[in-house]
Protein backbone atom coordinates (compact mmCIF):
# COMPACT_ATOMS: atom_id res chain seq x y z
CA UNK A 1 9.45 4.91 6.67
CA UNK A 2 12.42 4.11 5.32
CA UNK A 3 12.51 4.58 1.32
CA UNK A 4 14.18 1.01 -0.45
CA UNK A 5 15.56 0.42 -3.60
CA UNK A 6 12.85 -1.01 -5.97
CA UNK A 7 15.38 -3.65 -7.74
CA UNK A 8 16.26 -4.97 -4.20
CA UNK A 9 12.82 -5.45 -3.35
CA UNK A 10 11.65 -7.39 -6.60
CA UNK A 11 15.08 -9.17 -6.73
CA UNK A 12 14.66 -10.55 -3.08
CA UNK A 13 11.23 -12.11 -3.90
CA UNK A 14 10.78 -14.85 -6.42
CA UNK A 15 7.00 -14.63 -6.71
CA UNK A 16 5.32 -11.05 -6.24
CA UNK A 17 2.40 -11.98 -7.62
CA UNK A 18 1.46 -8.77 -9.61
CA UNK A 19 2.84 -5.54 -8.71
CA UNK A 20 2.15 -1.97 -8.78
CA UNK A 21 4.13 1.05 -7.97
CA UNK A 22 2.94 4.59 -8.76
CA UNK A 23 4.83 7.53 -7.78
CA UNK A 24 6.84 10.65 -8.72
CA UNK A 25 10.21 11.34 -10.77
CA UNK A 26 12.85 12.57 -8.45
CA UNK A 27 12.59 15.56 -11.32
CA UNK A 28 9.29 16.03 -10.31
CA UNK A 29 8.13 16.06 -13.62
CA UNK A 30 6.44 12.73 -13.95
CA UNK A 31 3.62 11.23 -12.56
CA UNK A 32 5.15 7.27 -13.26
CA UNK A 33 3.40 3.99 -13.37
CA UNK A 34 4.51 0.41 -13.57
CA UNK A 35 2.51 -2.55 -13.30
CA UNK A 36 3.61 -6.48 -13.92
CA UNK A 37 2.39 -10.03 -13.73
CA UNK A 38 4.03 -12.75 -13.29
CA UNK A 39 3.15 -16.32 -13.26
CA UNK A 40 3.72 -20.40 -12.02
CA UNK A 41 0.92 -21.65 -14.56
CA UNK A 42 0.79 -22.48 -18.28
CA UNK A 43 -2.39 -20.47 -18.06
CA UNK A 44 -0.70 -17.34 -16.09
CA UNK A 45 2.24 -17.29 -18.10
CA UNK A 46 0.65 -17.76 -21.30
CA UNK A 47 0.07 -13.89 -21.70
CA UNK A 48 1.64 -10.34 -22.84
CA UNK A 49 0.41 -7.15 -22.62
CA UNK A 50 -1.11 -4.83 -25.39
CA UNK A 51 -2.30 -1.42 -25.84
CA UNK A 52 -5.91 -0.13 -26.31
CA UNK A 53 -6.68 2.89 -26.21
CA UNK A 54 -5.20 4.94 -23.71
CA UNK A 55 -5.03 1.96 -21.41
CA UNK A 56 -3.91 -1.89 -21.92
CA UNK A 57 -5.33 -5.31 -21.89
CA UNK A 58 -4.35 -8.86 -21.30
CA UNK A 59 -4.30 -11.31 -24.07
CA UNK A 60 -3.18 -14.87 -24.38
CA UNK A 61 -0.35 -15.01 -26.49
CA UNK A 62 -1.21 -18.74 -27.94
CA UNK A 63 -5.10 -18.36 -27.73
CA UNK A 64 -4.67 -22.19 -28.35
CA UNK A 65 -3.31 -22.50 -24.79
CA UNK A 66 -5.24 -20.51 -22.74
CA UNK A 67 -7.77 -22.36 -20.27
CA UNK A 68 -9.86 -20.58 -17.93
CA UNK A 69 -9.68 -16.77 -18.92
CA UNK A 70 -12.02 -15.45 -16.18
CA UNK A 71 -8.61 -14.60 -13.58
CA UNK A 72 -5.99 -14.03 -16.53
CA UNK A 73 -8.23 -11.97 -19.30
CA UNK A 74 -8.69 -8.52 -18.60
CA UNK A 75 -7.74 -4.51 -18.66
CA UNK A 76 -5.20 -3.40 -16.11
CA UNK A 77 -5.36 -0.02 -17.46
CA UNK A 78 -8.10 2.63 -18.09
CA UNK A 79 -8.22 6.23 -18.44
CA UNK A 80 -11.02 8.38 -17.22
CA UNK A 81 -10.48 12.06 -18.12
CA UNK A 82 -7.69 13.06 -15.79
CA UNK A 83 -7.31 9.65 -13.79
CA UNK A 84 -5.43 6.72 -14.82
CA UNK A 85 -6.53 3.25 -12.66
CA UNK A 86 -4.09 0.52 -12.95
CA UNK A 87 -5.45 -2.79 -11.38
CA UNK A 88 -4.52 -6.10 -11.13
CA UNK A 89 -7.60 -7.48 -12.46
CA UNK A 90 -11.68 -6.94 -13.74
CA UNK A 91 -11.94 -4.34 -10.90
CA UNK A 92 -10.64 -1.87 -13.37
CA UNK A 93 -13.91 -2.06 -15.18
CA UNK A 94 -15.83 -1.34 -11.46
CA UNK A 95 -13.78 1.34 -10.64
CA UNK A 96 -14.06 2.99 -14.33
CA UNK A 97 -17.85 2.69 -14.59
CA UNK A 98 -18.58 3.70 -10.93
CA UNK A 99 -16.23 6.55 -10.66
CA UNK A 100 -18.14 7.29 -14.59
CA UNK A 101 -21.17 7.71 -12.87
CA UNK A 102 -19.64 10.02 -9.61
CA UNK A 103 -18.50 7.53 -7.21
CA UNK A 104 -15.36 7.86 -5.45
CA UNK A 105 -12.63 5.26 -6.01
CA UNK A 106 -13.41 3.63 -2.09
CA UNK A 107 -16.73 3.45 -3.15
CA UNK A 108 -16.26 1.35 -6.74
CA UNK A 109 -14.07 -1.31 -4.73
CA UNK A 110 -16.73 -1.64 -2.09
CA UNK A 111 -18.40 -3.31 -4.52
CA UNK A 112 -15.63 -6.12 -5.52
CA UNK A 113 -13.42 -8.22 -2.78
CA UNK A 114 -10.68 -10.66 -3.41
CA UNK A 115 -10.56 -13.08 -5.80
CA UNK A 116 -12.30 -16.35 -5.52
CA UNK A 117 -9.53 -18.86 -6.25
CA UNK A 118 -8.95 -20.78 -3.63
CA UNK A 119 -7.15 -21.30 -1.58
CA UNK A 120 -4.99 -18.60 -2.23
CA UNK A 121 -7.79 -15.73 -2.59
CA UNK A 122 -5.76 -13.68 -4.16
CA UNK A 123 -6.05 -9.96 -2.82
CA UNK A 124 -7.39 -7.19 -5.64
CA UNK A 125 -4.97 -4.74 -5.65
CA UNK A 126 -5.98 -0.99 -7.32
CA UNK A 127 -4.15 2.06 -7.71
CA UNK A 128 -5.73 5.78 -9.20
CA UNK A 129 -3.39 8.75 -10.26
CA UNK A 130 -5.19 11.87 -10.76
CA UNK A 131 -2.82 14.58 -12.78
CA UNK A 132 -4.38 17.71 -13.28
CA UNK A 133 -3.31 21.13 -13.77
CA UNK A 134 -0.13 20.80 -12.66
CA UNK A 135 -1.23 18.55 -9.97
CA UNK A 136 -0.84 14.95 -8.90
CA UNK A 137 -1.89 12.91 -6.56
CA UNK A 138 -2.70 8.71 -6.05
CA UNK A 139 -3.80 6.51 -3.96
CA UNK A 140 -3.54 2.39 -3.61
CA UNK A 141 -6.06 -0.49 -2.16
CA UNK A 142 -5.70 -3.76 -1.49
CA UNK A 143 -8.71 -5.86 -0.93
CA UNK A 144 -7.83 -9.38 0.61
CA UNK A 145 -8.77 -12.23 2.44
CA UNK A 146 -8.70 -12.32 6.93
CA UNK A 147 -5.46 -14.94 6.88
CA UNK A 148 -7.51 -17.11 3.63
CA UNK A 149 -10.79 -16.85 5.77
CA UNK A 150 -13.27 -16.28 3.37
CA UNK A 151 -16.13 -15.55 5.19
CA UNK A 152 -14.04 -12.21 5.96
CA UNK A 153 -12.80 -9.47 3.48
CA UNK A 154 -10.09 -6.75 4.99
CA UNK A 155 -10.11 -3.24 2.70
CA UNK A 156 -7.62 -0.89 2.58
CA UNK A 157 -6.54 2.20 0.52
CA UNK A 158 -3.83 4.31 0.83
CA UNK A 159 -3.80 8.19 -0.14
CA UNK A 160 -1.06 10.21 -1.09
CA UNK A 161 -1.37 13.69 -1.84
CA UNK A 162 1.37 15.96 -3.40
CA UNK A 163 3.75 13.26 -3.57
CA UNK A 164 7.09 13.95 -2.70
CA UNK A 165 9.47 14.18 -6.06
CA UNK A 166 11.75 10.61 -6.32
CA UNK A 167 9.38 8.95 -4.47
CA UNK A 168 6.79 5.93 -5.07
CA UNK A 169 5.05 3.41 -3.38
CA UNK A 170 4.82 -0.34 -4.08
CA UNK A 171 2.28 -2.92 -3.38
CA UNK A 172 2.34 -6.47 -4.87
CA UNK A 173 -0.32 -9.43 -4.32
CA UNK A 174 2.14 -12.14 -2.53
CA UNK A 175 4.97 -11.60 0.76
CA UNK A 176 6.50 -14.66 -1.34
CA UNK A 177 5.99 -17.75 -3.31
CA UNK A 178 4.31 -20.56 -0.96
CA UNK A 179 1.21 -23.09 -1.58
CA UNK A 180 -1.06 -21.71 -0.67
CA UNK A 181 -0.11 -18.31 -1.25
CA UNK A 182 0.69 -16.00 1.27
CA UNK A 183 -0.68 -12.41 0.68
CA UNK A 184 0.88 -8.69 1.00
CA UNK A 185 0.74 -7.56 4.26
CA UNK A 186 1.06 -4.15 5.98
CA UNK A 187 1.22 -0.56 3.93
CA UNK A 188 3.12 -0.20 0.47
CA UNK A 189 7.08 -0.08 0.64
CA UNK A 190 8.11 3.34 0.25
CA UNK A 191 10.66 3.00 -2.71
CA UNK A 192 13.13 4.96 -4.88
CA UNK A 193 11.90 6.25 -8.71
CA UNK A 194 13.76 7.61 -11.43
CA UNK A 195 13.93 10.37 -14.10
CA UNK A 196 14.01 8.26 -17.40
CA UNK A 197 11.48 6.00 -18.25
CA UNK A 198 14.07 3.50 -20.37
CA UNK A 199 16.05 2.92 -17.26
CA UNK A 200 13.08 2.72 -14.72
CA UNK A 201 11.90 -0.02 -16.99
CA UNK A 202 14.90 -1.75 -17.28
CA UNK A 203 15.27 -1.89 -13.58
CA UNK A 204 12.16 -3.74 -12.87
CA UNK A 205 12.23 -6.13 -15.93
CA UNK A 206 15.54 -7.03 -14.80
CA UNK A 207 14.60 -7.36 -11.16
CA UNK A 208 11.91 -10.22 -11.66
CA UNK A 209 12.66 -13.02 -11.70
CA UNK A 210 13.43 -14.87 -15.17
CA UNK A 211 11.22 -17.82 -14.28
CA UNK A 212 8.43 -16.39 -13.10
CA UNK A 213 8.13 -13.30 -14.89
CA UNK A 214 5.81 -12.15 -17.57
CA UNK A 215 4.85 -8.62 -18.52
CA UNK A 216 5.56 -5.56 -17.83
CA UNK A 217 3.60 -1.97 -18.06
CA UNK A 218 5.29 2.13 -17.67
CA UNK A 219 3.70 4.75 -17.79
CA UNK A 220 5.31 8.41 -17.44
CA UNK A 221 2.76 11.17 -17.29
CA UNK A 222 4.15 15.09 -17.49
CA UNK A 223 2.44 16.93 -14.71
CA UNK A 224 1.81 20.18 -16.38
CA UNK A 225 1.07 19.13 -19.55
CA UNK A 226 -0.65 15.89 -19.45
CA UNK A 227 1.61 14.12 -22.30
CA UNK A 228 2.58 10.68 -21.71
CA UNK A 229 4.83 8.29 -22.40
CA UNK A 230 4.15 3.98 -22.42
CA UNK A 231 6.36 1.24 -22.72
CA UNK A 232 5.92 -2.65 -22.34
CA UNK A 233 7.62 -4.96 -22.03
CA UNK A 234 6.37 -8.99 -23.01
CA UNK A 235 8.27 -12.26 -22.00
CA UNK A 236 6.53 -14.04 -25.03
CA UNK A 237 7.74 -12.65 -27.87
């Protein structure tokens, strides 16, 4: 597979969805992290990201504002141990609790399938990075809709073991902006990282699009010693 350029992926595409890429430093040093949401609703875009804990959470930013919290509410990051999950919605809860209790990531999303707003039915996406001593690998699932059949729920997850350094992988919820929807299809796009977190931020905050974006979330994790670094990034200010 042919590795792209991350800017030209998110610049070609006004409407993602949410996105997450996980991958390695061309350094090899860092285990990195970046997930965003964007959104076409006052309810979607009426958010920011903000840190608890070792992970994050969604708020609204005018709690006056916000209408149905059930899709828009919840904590896109958790940290269990040596394993950092990074979803794109309540599934991070599932996959915390079940892998808690020694079940494997697959079997946590077995549990959960896409989300029940139609008619887009808006594919669960989940990613898992496991760093430990002076290891790291991660894998990504997408949990979607047969073509916005209902009645029929597609899984996939994607495994990637001893990364190769300066490379990540990216997987998003929609091919494009459209009514309804129309979600990601085929594997996550092999795409280029970089060393320093400042500019790998800047490159994908930059990329979105200005109308449609909303938050973003980075995460650099040393490999050997288990430090990290976080930055976010909020439209609403």
């Amino acid at each position: 597979m042919e590795k792209r350029s991350l800017a030209k992926e998110l610049a070609g595409n006004s409407y993602p969805g949410r996105g997450i890429v996980l991958g390695k430093s061309p350094n090899g040093q860092y285990a990195v992290a970046a997930y965003f949401i964007m959104g076409r609703s006052t309810n979607s875009r009426n958010r920011i990201f903000v840190e608890d804990g070792a992970g994050i959470r969604t708020q609204a930013f005018d709690p006056a504002k916000l209408e149905d919290p059930s899709l828009v509410i919840y904590a896109p990051v958790r940290v269990l141990g040596n394993k950092t999950i990074v979803t794109n919605g309540d599934q991070t809860d599932t996959i915390y609790e079940l892998m808690d209790k020694q079940q494997t990531f697959e079997q946590a999303l077995r549990t959960r399938k896409f989300e029940p707003d139609a008619p887009n039915y808006t594919p669960r996406i989940s990613g898992i990075m496991h760093v430990e001593n002076g290891g790291y690998n991660y894998a990504l699932s997408i949990l979607k809709s047969n073509g916005g059949d209902p009645a029929s729920c597609q899984r996939f997850t994607f495994a990637y073991e001893n990364p190769a350094a300066g490379e990540g992988h990216f997987i998003h919820t929609y091919i494009g902006d459209g009514n309804p929807l129309p979600g990601f299809e085929g594997e996550p796009v092999l795409v280029e990282m970089e060393d320093d977190i400042d500019a790998f931020t800047k490159t994908v905050w930059e990329s979105l699009d200005g109308e449609n974006k909303v938050s973003l979330f980075v995460r650099y994790i040393d490999i050997v010693g288990g430090t990290y670094e976080t930055r976010i990034v909020n439209k609403n200010q």
